[in-house]
C-alpha atoms as a PDB file:
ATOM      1  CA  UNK A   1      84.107 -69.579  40.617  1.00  0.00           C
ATOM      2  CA  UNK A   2      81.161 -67.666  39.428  1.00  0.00           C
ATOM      3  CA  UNK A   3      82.141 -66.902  36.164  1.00  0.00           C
ATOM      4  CA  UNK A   4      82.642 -69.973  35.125  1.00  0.00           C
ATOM      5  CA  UNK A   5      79.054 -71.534  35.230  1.00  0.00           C
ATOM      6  CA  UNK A   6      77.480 -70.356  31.849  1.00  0.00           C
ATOM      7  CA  UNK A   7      74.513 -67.620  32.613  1.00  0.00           C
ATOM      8  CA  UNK A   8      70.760 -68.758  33.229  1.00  0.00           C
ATOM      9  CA  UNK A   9      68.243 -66.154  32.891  1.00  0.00           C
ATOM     10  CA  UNK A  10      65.475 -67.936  33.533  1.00  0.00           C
ATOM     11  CA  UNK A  11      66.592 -69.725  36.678  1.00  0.00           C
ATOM     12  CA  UNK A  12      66.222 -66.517  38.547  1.00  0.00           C
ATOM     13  CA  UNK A  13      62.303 -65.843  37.288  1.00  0.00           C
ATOM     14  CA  UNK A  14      59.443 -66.879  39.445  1.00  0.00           C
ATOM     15  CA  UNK A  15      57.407 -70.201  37.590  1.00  0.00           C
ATOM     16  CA  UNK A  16      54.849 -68.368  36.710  1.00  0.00           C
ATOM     17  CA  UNK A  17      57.150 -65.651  34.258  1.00  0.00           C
ATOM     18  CA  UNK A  18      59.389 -68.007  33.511  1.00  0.00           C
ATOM     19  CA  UNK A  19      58.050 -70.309  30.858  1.00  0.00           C
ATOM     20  CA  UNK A  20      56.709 -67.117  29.082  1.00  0.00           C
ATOM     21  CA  UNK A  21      57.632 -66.272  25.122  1.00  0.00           C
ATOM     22  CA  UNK A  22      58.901 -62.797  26.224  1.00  0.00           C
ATOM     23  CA  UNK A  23      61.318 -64.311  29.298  1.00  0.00           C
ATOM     24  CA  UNK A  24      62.580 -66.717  26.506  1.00  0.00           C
ATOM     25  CA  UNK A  25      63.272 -63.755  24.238  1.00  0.00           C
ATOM     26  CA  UNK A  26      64.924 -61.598  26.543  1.00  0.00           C
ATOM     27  CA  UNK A  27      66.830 -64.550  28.073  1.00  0.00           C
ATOM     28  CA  UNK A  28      68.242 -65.297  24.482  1.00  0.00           C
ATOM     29  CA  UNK A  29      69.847 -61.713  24.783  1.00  0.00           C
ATOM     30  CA  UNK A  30      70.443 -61.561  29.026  1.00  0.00           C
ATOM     31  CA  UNK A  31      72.522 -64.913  28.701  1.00  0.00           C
ATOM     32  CA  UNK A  32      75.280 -64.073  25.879  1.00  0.00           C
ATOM     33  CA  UNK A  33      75.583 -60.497  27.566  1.00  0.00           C
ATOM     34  CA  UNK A  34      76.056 -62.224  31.433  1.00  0.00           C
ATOM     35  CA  UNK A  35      78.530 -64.835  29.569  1.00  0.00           C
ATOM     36  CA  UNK A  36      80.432 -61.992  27.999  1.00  0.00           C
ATOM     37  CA  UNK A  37      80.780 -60.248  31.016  1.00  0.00           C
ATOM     38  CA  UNK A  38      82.022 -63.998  33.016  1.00  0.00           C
ATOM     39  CA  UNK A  39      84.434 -63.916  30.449  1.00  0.00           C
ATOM     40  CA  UNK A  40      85.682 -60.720  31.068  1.00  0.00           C
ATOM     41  CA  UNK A  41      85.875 -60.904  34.565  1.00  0.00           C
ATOM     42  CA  UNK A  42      87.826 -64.453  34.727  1.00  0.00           C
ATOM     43  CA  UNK A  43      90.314 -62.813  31.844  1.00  0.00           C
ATOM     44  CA  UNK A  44      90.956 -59.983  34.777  1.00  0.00           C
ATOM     45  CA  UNK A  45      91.430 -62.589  37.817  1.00  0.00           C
ATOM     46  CA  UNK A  46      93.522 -64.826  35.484  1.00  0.00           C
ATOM     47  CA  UNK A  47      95.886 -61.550  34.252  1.00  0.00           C
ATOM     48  CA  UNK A  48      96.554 -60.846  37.935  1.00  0.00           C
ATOM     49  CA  UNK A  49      98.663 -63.758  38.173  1.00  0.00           C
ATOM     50  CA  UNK A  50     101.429 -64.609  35.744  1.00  0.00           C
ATOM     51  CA  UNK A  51     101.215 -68.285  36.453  1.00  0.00           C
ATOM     52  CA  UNK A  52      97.357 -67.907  34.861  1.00  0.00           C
ATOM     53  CA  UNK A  53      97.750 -64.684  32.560  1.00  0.00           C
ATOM     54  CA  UNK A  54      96.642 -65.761  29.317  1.00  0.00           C
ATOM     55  CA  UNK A  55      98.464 -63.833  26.080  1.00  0.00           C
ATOM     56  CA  UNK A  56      97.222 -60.461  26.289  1.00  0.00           C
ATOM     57  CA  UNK A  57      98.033 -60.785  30.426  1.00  0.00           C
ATOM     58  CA  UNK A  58     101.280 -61.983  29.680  1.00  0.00           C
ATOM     59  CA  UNK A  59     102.029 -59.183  26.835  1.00  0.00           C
ATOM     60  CA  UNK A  60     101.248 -56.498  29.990  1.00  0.00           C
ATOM     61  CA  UNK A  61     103.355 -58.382  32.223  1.00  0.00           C
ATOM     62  CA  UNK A  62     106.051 -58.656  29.943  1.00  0.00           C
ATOM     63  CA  UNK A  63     106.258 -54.922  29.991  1.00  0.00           C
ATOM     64  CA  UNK A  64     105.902 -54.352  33.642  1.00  0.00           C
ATOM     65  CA  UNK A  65     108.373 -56.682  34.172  1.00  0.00           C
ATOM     66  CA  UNK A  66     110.804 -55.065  31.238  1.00  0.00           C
ATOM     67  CA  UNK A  67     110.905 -58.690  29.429  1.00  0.00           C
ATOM     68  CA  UNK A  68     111.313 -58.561  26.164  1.00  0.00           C
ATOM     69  CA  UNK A  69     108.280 -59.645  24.944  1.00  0.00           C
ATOM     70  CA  UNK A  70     108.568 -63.013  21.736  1.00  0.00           C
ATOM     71  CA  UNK A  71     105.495 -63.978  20.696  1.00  0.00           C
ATOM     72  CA  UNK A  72     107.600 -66.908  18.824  1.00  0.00           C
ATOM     73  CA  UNK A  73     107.494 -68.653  22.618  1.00  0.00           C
ATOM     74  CA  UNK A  74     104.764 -71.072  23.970  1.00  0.00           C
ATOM     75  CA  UNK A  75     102.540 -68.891  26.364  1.00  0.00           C
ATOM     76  CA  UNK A  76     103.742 -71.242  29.340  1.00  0.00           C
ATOM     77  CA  UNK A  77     107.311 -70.243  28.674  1.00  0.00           C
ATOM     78  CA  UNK A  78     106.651 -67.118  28.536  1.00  0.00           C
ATOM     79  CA  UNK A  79     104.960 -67.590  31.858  1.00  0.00           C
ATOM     80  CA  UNK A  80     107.731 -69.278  33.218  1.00  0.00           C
ATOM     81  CA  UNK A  81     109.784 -66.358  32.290  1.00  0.00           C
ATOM     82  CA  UNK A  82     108.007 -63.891  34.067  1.00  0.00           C
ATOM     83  CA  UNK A  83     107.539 -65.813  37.013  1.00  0.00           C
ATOM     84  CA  UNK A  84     111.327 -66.211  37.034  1.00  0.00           C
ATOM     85  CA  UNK A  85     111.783 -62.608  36.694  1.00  0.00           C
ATOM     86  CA  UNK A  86     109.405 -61.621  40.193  1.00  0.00           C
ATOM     87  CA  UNK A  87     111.776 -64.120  41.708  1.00  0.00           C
ATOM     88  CA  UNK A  88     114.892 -61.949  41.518  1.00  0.00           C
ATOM     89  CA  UNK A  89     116.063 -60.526  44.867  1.00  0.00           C
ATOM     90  CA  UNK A  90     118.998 -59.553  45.966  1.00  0.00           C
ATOM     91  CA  UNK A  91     121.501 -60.516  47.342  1.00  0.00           C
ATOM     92  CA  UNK A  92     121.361 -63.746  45.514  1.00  0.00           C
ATOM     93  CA  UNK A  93     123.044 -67.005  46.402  1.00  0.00           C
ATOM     94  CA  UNK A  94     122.979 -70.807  44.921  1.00  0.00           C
ATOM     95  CA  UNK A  95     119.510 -71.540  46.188  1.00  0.00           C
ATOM     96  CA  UNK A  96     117.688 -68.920  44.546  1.00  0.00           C
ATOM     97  CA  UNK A  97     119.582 -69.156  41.524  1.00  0.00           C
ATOM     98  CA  UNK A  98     119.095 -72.474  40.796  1.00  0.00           C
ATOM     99  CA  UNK A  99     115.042 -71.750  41.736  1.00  0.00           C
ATOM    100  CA  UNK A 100     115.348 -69.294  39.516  1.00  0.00           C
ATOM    101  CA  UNK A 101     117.047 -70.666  36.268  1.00  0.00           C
ATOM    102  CA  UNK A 102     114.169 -74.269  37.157  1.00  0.00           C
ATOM    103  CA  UNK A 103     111.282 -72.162  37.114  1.00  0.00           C
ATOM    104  CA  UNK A 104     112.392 -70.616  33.923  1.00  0.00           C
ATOM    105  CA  UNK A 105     112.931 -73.970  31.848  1.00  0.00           C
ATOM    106  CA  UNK A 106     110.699 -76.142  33.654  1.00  0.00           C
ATOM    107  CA  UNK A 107     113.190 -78.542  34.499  1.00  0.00           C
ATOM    108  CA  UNK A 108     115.705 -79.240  37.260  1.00  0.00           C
ATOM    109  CA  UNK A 109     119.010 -77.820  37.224  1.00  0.00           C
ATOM    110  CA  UNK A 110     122.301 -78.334  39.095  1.00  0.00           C
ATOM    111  CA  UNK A 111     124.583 -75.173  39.535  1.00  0.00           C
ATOM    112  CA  UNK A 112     127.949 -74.396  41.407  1.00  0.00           C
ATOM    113  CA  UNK A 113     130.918 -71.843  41.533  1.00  0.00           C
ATOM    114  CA  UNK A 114     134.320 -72.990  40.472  1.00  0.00           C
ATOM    115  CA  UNK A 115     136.788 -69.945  40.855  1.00  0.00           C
ATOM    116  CA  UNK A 116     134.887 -66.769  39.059  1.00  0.00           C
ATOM    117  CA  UNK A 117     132.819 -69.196  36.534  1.00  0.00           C
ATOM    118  CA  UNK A 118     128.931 -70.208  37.808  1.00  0.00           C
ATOM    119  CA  UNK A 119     127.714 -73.703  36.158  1.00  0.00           C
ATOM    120  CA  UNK A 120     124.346 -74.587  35.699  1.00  0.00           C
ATOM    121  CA  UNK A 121     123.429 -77.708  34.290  1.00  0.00           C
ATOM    122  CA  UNK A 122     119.915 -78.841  33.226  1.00  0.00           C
ATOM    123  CA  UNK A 123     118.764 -81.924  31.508  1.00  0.00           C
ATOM    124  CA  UNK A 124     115.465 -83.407  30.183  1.00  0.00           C
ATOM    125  CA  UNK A 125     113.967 -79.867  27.878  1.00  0.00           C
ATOM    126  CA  UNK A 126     115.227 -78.733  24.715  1.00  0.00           C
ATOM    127  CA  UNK A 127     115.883 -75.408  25.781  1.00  0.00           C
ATOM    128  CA  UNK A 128     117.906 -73.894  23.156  1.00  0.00           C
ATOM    129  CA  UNK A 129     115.900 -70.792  21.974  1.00  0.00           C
ATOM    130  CA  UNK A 130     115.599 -69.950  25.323  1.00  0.00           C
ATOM    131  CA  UNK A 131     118.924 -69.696  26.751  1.00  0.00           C
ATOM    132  CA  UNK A 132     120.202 -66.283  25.844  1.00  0.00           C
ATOM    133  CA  UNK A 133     117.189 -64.454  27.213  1.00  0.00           C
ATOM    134  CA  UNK A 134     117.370 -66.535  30.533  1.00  0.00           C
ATOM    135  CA  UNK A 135     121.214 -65.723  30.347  1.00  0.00           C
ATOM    136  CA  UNK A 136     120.477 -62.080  29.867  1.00  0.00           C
ATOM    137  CA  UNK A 137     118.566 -62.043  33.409  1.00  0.00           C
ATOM    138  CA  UNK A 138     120.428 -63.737  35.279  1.00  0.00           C
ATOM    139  CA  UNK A 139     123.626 -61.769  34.446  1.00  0.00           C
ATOM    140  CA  UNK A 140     121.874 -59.098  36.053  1.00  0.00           C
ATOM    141  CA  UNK A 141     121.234 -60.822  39.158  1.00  0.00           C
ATOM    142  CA  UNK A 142     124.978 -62.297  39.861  1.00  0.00           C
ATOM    143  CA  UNK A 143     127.885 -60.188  40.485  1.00  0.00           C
ATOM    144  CA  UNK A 144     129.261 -58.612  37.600  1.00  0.00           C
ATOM    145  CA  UNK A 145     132.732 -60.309  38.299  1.00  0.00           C
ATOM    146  CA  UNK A 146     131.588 -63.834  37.831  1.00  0.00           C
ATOM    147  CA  UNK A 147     130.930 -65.564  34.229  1.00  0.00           C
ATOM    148  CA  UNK A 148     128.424 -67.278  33.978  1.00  0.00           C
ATOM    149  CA  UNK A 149     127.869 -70.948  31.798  1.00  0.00           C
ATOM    150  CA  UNK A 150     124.088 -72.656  31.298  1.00  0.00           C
ATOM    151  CA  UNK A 151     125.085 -76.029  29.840  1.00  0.00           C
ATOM    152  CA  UNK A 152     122.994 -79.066  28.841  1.00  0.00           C
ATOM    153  CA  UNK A 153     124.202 -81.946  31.204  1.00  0.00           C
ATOM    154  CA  UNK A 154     124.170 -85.374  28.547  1.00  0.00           C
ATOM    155  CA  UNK A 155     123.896 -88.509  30.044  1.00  0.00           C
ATOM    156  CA  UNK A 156     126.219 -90.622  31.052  1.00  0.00           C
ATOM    157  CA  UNK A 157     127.381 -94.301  30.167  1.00  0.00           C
ATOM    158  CA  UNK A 158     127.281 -94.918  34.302  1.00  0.00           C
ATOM    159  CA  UNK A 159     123.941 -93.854  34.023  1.00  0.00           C
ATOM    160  CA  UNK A 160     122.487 -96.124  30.663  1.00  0.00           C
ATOM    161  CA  UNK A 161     124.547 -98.672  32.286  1.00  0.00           C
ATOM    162  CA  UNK A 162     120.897 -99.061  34.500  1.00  0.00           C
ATOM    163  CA  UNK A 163     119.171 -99.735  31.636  1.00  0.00           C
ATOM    164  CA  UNK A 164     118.611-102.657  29.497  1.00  0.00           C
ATOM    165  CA  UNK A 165     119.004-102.682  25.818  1.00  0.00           C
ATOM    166  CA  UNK A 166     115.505-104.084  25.755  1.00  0.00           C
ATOM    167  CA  UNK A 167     114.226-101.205  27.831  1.00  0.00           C
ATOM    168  CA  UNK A 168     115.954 -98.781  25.567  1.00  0.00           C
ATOM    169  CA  UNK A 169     115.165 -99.962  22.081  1.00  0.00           C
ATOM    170  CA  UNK A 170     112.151 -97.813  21.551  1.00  0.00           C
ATOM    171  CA  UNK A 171     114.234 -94.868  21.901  1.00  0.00           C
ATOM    172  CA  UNK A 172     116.262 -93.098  19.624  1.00  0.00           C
ATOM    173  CA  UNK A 173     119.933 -92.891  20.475  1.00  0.00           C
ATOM    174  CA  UNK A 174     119.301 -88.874  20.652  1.00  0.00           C
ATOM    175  CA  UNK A 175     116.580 -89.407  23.059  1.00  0.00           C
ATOM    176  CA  UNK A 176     118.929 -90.875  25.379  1.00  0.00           C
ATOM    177  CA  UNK A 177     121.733 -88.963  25.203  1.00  0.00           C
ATOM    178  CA  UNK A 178     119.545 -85.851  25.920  1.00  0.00           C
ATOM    179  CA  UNK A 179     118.338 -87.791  29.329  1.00  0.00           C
ATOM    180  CA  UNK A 180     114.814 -88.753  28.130  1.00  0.00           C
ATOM    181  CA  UNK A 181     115.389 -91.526  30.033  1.00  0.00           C
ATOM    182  CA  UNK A 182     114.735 -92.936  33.974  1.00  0.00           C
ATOM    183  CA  UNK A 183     117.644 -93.166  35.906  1.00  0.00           C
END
């Protein structure tokens, strides 16, 4: 867009003003002030968005959204979080959960119902920290009579089984038990 080519003054001066002392001068102060205003204007279309919104944008959509706001997160989990949060609707089913609870860690998850108990299993992110809070909201979304589990799916011997012990020596054995490896 626009505001993202830096200003030039003097571009918009005929030749013959141009190359003049004085255009210089007052191009030295037009430029900065054209640039701050850029800036401005690209923090506003970024903050509209919470897939863009850099930290003071995310900090007001925090408390639109009622999040509660931890500055101890990356900015892009915190924009995951938010973006999670405009995807509540109601009712909900298995779909949008699962869309829901991905978007949030950044990672694919599996999810099902056994009885009153709702599993969902992710792999590949070390998501720890950021559990409770993503529990939090999505107890709010699922009925109140169902419990619900977020569980870190390990990997399985059926799965390593694929792999060669060559192709898997460069890797710690926590690396692949947490799935940090191809399938």
């Amino acid at each position: 867009m626009f505001y993202d080519n830096p200003a030039t003054y003097l571009d918009f001066l005929p030749d013959k003003v141009r190359n003049t002392l004085e255009a210089s001068e007052i191009a030295k102060t037009v430029n900065p002030e054209i640039d701050s205003l850029n800036n401005l204007i690209k923090s506003w279309v970024d903050n509209k968005s919470v897939l863009h919104a850099d930290a003071n944008g995310m900090t007001r959509w925090e408390a639109l959204l009622g999040l509660m706001a931890n500055a101890g997160l990356e900015l892009e989990d915190r924009r995951r979080a938010a973006h999670a949060k405009l995807m509540e609707r109601a009712p909900i089913n298995m779909e949008t959960l699962k869309k829901i609870v991905s978007t949030y860690l950044g990672v694919p998850v599996d999810a099902y119902v056994d009885d009153d108990t709702v599993y969902v299993y992710y792999r590949g992110v070390d998501a720890r920290n950021r559990i409770r809070p993503l529990e939090k909201q999505v107890e709010k979304m699922i009925p109140a009579s169902l419990l619900l589990f977020i569980l870190y799916r390990y990997i399985t011997w059926g799965e390593i089984r694929k792999q060669t012990w060559n192709g898997l020596r460069p890797k710690t054995w926590d690396r692949v038990r947490l799935g940090e490896v191809k399938t």
